[in-house]
C-alpha atoms as a PDB file:
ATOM      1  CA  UNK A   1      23.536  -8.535  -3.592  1.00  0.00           C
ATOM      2  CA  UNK A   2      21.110 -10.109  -1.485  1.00  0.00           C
ATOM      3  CA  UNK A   3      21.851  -7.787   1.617  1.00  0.00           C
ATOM      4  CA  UNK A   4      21.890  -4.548  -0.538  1.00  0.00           C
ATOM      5  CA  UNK A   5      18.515  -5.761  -1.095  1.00  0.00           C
ATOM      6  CA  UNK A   6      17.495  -6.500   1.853  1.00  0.00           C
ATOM      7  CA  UNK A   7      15.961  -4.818   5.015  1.00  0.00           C
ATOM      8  CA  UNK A   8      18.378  -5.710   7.741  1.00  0.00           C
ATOM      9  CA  UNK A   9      16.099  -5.902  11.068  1.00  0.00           C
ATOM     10  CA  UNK A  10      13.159  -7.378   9.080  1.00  0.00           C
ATOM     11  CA  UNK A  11      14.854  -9.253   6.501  1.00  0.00           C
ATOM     12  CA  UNK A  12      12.347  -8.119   3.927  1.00  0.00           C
ATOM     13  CA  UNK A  13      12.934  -6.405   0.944  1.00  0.00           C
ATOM     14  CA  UNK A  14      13.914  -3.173   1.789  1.00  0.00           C
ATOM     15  CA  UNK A  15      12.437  -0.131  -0.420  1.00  0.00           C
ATOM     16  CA  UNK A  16      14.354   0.189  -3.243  1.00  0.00           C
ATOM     17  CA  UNK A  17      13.996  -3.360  -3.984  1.00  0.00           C
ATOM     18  CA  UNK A  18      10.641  -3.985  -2.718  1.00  0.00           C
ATOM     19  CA  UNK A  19      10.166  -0.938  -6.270  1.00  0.00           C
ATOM     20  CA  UNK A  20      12.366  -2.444  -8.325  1.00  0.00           C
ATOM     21  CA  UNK A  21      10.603  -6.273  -8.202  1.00  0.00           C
ATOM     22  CA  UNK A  22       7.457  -4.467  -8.169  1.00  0.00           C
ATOM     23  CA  UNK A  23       8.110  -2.762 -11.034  1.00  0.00           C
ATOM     24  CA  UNK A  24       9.272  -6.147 -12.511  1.00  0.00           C
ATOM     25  CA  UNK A  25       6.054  -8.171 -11.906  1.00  0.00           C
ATOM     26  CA  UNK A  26       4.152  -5.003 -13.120  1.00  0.00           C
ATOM     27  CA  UNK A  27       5.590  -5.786 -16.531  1.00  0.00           C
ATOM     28  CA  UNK A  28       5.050  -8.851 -16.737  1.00  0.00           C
ATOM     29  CA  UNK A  29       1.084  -8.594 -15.559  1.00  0.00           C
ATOM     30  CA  UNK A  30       0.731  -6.521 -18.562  1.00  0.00           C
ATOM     31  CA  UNK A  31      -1.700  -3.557 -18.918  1.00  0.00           C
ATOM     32  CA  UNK A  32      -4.465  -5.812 -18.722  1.00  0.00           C
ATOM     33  CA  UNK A  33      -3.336  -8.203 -16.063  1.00  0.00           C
ATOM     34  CA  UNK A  34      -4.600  -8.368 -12.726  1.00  0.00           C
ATOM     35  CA  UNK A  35      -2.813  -7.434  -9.623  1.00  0.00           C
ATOM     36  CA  UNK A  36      -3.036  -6.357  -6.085  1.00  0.00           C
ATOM     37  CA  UNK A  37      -1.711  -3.851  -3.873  1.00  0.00           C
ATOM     38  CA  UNK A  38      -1.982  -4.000   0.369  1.00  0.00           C
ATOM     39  CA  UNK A  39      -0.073  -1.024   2.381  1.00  0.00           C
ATOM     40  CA  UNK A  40       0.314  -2.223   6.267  1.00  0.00           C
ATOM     41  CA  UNK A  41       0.729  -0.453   9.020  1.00  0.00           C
ATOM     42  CA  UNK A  42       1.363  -1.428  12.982  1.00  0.00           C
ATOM     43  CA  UNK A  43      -1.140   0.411  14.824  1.00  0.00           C
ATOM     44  CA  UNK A  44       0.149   2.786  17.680  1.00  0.00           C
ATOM     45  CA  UNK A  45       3.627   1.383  16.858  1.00  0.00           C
ATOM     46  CA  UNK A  46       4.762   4.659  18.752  1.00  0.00           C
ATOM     47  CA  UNK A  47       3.255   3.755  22.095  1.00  0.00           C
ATOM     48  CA  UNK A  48       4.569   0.385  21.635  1.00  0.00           C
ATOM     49  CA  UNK A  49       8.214   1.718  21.383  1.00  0.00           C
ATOM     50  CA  UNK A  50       7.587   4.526  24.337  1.00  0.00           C
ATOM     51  CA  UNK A  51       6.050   2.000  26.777  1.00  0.00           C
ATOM     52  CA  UNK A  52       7.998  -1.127  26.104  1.00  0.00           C
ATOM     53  CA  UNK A  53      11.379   0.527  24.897  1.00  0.00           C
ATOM     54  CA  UNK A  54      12.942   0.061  21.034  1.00  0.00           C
ATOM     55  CA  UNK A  55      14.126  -3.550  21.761  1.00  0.00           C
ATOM     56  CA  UNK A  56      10.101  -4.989  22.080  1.00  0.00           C
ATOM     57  CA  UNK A  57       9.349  -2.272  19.171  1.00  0.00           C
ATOM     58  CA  UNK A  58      11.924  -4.321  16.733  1.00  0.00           C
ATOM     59  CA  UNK A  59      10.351  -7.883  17.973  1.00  0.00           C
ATOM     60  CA  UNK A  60       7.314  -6.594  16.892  1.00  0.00           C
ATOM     61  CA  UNK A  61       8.292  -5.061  13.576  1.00  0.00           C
ATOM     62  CA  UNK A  62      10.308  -8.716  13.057  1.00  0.00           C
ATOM     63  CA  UNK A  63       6.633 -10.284  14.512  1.00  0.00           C
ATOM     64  CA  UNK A  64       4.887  -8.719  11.913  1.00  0.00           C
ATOM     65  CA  UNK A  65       7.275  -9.372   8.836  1.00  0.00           C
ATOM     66  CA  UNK A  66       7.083 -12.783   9.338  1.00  0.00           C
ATOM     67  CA  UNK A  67       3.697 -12.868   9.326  1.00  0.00           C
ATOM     68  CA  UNK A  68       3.409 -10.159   6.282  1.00  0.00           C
ATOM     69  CA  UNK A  69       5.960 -11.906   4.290  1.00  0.00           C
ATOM     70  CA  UNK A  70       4.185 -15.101   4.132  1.00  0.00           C
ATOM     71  CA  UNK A  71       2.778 -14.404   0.362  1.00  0.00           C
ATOM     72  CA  UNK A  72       3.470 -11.623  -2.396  1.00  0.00           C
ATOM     73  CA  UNK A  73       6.894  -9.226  -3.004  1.00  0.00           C
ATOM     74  CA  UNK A  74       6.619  -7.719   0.460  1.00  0.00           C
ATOM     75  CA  UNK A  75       8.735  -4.785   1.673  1.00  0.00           C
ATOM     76  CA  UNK A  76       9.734  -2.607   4.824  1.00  0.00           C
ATOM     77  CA  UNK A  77       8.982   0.737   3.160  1.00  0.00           C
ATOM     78  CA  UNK A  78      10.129   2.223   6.527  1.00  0.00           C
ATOM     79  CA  UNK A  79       8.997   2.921  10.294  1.00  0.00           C
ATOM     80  CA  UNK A  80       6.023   0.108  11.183  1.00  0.00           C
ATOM     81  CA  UNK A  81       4.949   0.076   7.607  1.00  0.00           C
ATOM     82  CA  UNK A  82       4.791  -2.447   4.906  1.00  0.00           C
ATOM     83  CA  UNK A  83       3.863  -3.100   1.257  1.00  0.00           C
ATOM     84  CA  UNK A  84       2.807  -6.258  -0.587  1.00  0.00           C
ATOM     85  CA  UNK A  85       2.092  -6.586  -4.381  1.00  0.00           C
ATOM     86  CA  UNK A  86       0.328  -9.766  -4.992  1.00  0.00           C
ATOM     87  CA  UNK A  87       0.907 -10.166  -9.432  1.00  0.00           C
ATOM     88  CA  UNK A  88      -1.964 -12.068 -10.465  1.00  0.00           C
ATOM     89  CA  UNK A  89      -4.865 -11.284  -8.049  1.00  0.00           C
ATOM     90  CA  UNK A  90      -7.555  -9.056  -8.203  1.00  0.00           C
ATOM     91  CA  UNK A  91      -8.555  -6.589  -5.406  1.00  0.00           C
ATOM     92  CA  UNK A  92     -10.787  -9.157  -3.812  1.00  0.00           C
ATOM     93  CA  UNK A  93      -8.070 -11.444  -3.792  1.00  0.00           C
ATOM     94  CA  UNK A  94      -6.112  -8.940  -2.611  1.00  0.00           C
ATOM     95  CA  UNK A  95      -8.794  -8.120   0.272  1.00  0.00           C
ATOM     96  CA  UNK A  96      -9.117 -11.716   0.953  1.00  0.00           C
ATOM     97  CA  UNK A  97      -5.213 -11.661   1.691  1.00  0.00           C
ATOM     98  CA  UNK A  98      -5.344  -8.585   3.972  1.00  0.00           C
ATOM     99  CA  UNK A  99      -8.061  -9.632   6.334  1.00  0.00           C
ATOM    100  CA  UNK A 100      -6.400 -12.914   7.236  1.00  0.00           C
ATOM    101  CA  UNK A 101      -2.679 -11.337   7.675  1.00  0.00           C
ATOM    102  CA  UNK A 102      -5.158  -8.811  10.082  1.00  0.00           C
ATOM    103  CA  UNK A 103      -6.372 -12.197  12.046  1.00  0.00           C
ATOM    104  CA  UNK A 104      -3.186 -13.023  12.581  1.00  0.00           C
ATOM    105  CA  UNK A 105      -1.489 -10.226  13.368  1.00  0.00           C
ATOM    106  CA  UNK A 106      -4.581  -9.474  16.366  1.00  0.00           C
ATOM    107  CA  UNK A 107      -3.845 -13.183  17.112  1.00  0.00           C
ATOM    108  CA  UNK A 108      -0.022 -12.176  18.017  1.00  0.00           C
ATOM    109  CA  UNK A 109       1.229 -11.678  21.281  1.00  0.00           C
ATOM    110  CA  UNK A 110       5.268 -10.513  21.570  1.00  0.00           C
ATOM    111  CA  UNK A 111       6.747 -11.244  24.749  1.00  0.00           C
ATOM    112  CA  UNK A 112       7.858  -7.964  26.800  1.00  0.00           C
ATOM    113  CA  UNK A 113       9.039  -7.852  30.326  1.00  0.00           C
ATOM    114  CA  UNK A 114       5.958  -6.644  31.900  1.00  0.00           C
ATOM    115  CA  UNK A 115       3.370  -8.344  30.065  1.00  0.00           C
ATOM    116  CA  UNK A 116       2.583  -9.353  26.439  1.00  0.00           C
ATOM    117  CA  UNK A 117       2.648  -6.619  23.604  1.00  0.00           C
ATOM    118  CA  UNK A 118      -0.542  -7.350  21.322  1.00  0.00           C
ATOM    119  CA  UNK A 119      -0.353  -5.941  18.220  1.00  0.00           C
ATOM    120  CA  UNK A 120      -3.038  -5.041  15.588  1.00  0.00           C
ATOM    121  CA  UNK A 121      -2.311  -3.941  11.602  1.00  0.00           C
ATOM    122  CA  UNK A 122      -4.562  -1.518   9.152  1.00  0.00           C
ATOM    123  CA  UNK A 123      -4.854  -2.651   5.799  1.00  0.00           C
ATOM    124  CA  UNK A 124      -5.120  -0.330   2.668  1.00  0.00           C
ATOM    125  CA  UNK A 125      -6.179  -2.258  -0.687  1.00  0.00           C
ATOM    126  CA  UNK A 126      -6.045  -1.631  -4.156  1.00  0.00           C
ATOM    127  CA  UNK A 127      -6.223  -3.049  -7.637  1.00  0.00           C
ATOM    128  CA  UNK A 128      -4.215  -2.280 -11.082  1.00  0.00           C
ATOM    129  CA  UNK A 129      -6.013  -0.700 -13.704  1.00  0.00           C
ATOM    130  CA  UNK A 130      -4.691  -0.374 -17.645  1.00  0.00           C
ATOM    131  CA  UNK A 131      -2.223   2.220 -17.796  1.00  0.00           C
ATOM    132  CA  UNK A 132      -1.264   2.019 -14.254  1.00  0.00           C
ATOM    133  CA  UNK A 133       1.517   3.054 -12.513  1.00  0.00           C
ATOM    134  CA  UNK A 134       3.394   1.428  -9.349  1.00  0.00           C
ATOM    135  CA  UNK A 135       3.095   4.822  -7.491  1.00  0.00           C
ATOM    136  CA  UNK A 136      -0.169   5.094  -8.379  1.00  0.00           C
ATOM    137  CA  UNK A 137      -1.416   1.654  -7.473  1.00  0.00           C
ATOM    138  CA  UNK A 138       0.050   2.199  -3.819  1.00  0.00           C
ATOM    139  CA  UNK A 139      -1.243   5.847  -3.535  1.00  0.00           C
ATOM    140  CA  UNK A 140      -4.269   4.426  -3.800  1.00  0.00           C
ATOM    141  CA  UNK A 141      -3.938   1.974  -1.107  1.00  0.00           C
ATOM    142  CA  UNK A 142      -2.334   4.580   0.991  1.00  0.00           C
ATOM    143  CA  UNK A 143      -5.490   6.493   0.521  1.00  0.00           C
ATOM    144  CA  UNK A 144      -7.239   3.439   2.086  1.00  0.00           C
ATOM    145  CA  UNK A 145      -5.102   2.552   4.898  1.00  0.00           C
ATOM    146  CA  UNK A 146      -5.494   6.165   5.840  1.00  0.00           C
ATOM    147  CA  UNK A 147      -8.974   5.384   6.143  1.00  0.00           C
ATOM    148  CA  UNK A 148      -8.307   2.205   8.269  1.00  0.00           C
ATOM    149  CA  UNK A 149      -6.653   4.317  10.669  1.00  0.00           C
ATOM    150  CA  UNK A 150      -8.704   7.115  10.609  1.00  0.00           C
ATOM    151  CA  UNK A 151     -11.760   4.890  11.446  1.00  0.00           C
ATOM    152  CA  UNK A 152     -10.752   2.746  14.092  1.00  0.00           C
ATOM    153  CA  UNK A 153      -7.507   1.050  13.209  1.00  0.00           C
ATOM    154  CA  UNK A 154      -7.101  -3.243  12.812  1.00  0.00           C
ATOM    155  CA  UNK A 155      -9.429  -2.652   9.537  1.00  0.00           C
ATOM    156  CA  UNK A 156      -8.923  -3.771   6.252  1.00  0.00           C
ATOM    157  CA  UNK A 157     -10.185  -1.075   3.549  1.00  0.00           C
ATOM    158  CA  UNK A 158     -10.499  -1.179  -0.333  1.00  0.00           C
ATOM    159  CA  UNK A 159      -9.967   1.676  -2.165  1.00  0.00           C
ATOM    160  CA  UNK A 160     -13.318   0.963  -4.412  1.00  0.00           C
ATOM    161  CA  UNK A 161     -14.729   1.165  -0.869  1.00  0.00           C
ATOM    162  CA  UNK A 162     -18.050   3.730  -0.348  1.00  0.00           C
ATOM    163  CA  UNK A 163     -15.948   6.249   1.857  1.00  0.00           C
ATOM    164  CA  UNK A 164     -12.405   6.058  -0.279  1.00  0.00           C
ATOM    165  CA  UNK A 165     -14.542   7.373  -2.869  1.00  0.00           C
ATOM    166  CA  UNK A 166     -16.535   9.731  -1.520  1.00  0.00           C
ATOM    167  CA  UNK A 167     -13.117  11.532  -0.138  1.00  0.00           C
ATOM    168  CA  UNK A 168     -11.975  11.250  -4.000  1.00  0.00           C
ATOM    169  CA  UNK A 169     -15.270  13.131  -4.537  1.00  0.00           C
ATOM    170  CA  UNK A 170     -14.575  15.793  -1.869  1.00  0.00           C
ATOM    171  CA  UNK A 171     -10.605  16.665  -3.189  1.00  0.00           C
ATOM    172  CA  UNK A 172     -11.021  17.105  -6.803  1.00  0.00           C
ATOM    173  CA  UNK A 173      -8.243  19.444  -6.823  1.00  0.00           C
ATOM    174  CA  UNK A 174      -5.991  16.081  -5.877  1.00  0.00           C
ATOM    175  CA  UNK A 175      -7.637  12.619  -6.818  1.00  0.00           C
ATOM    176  CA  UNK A 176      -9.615  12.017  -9.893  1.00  0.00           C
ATOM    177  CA  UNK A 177     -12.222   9.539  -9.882  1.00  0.00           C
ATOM    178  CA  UNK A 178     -12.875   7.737 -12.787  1.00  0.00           C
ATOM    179  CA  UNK A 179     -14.378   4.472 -14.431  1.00  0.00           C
ATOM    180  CA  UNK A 180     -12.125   1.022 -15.513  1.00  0.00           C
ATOM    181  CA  UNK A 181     -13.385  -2.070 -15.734  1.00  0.00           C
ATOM    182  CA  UNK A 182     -16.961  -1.287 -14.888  1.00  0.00           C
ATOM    183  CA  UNK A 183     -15.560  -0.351 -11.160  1.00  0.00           C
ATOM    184  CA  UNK A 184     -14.962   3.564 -10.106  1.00  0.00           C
ATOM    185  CA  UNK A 185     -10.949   3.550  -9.816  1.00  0.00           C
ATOM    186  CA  UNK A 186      -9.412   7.064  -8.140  1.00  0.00           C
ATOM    187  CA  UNK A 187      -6.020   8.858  -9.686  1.00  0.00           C
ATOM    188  CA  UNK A 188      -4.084  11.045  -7.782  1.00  0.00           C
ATOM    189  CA  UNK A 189      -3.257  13.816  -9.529  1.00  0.00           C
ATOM    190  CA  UNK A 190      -1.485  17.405  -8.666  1.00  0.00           C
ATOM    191  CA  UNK A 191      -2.821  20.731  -9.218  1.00  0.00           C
ATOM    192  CA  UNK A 192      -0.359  21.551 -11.680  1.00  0.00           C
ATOM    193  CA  UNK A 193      -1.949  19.159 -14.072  1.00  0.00           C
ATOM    194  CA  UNK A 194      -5.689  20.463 -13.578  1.00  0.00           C
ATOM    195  CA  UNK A 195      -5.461  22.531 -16.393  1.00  0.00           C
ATOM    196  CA  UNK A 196      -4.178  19.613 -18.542  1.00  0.00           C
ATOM    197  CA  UNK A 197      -6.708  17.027 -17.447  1.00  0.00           C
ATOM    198  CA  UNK A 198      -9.741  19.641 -17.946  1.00  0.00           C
ATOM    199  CA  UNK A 199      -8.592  20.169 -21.511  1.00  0.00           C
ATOM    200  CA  UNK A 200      -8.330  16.442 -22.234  1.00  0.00           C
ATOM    201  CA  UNK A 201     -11.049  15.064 -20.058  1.00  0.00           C
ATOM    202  CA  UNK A 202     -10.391  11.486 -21.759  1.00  0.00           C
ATOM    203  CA  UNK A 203      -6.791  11.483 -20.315  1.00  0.00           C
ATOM    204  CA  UNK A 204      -5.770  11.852 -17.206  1.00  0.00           C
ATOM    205  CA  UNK A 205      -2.233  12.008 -15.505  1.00  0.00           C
ATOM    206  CA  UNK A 206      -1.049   9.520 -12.912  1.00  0.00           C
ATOM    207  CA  UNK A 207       1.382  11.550 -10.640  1.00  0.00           C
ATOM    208  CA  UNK A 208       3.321   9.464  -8.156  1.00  0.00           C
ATOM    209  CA  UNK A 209       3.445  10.605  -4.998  1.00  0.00           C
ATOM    210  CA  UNK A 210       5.333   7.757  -3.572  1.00  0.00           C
ATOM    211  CA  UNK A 211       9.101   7.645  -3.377  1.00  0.00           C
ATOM    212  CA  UNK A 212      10.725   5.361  -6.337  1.00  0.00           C
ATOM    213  CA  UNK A 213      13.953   5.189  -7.336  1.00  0.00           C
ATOM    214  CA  UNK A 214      15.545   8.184  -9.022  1.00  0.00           C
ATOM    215  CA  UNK A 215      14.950   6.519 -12.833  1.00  0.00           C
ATOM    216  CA  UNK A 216      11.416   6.232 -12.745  1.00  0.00           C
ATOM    217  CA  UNK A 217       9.441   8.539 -14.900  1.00  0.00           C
ATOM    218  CA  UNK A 218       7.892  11.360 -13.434  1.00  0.00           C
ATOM    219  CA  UNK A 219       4.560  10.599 -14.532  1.00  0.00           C
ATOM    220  CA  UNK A 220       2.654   8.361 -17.020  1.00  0.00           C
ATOM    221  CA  UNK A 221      -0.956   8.186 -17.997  1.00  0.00           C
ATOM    222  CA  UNK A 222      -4.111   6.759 -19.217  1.00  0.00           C
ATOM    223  CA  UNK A 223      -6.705   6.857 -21.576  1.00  0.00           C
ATOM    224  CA  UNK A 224     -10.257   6.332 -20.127  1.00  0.00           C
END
């Protein structure tokens, strides 16, 4: 059981498990429970791999699970990147997390025939809201690690950060922002269910755009 589970270069939880005990601790939090979500991702992992062949590329994707694994259910969601779901913290908890694993993976140096590899991580961070879904709790992080490596790479960004938002704001047609718990929290949504959300402002879908296994719902939602 523990191999089917398992990520076998890694030895992290591989995806369908790394969903599954998510899923698990999201049930347990509650709808009113705190919890955190970080998405990591090796920065120019493909130059790594080109440069210093696949061998160095798996030290460092073994490098940085140990060092990702350290705290949290924390999966190899495939390629160079990572997810960690921290049950129990909030987002600046969760940011408080993500910019030390960041030190330490910048701190890293992998041994490589010509010289050492260093290695740097972007960090996307985000925070569960009441009626909340998994998929949509690492959408939004994905949202914010996009940013990370969009503006500069070895960043940590929150998704209640200034410019997450303000590319909420500018793609309507995909990601609702909205108010919960006093803080602006963004909702993906397809344009399929535009119609639907405009006609019941006060409840809006959460479509999950992340992979889960086969018996999840298709969607869920909120009231705000």
């Amino acid at each position: 059981i523990r191999l089917a589970e398992t990520d076998p270069l890694t030895g992290l939880l591989n995806r369908r498990a790394f969903f599954a005990r998510a899923q698990a601790a999201a049930d347990k939090v509650g709808p009113h429970g705190r919890m955190s979500a970080i998405l990591a991702d090796i920065d120019h992992f493909k130059r790594i791999n080109d440069t210093h062949g696949h061998d160095v590329g798996d030290t460092v994707l073994q490098a940085a699970a140990k060092i990702l694994g350290s705290e949290g259910i924390v999966g190899r969601l495939g390629g160079e990147e990572f997810a960690i779901v921290l049950p129990h913290k909030s987002l600046e908890e969760g940011e408080a997390h993500a910019r030390r694993l960041r030190v330490l993976a910048a701190d890293l140096r992998v041994r490589a025939a010509r010289a050492p590899v260093r290695m740097t991580c972007s960090f996307g961070v985000s925070e569960w809201s009441e009626g909340d879904t998994i998929e949509g709790l690492l959408k939004r992080a994905d949202i914010a690690l996009y940013e990370a490596k969009t503006t500069g790479r070895n960043r940590v960004v929150s998704a209640a950060s200034d410019l997450v938002l303000a590319r909420a704001r500018e793609n309507r047609s995909q990601l609702v922002v909205t108010r919960a718990r006093g803080r602006e929290v963004i909702f993906w949504q397809s344009p399929r269910t535009m119609s639907l959300a405009r006609a019941s402002p006060r409840r809006v879908l959460l479509i999950p755009t992340v992979t889960y296994p086969p018996s999840a719902p298709a969607a869920s939602a909120m009231s705000i």
